[in-house]
Protein backbone atom coordinates (compact mmCIF):
# COMPACT_ATOMS: atom_id res chain seq x y z
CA UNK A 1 44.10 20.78 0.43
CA UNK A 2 47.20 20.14 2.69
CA UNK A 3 46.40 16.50 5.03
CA UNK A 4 48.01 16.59 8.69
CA UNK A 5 48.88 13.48 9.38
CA UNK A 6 52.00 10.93 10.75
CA UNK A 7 55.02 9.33 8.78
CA UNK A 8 56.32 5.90 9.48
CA UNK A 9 59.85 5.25 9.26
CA UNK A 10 61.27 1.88 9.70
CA UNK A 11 65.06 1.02 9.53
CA UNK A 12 67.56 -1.82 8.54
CA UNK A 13 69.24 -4.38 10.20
CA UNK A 14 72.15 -1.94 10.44
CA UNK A 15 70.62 1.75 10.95
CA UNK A 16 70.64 3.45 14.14
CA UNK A 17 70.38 6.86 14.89
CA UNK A 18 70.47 9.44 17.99
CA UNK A 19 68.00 11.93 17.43
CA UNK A 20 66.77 14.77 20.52
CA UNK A 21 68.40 12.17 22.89
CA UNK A 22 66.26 8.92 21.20
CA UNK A 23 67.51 6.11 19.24
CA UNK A 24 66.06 5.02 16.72
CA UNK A 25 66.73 1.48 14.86
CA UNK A 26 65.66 -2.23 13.80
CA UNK A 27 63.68 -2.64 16.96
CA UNK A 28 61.16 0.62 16.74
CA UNK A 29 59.14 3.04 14.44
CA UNK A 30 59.58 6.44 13.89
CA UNK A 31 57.12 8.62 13.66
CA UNK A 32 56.86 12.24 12.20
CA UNK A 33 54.03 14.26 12.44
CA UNK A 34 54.01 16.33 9.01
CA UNK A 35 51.43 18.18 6.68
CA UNK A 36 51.48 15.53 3.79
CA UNK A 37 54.03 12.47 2.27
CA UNK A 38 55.97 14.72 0.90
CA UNK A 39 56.94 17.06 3.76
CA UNK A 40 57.28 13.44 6.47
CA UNK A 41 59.68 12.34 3.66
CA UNK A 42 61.78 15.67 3.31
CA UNK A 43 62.14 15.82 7.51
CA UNK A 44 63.11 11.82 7.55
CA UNK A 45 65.87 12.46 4.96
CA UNK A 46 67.20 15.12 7.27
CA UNK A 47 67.29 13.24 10.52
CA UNK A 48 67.77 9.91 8.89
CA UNK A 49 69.82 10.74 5.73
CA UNK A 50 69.70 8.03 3.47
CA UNK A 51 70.01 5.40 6.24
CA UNK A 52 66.03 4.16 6.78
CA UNK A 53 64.05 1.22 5.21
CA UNK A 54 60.83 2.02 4.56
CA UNK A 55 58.20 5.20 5.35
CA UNK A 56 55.14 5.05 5.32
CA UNK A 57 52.05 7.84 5.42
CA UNK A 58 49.23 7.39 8.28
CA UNK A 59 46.55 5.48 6.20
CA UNK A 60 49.45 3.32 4.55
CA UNK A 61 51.02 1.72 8.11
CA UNK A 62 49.40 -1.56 9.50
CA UNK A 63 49.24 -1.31 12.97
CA UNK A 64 49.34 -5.01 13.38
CA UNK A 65 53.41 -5.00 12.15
CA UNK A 66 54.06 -3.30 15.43
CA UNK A 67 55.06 -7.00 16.88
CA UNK A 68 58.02 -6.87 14.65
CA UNK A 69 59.03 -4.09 16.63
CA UNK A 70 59.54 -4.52 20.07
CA UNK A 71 60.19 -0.67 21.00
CA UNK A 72 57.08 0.21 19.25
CA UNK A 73 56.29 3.91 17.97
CA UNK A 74 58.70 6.71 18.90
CA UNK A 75 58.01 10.39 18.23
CA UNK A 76 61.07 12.03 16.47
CA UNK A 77 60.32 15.44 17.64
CA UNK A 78 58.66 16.66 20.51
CA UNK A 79 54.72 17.24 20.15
């Protein structure tokens, strides 16, 4: 059984990107709506490469670590 859900990306001190006119970096969280872990993961790697901190699935993220991150949630791609 396949789970829709969200990924989580959060980045470095020193990782910023420019994704579909967005950037994304210390200050936000990415998120990437994907089918399970392993399919969020696969899509960060491509837009991110090897340059993000930590991912996280949809029951995994706390929403109350959004304060550390004054942009807040971004979509990656269009919904």
């Amino acid at each position: 059984m396949t789970k829709k859900g969200k990924l989580f990306v959060t980045f470095g001190q020193v990782h910023t990107h420019s994704i579909n006119g967005k950037t994304f970096d210390k200050n936000c969280v990415a998120v990437i709506r994907c089918a399970s872990w392993l399919q969020g993961r696969k899509k960060a790697l491509e837009y991110f490469g090897p340059k993000f901190c930590m991912d996280y699935f949809e029951e995994e993220f706390k929403e109350e670590t959004l304060s550390y991150y004054p942009r807040g949630l971004i979509e990656v791609e269009e919904s």
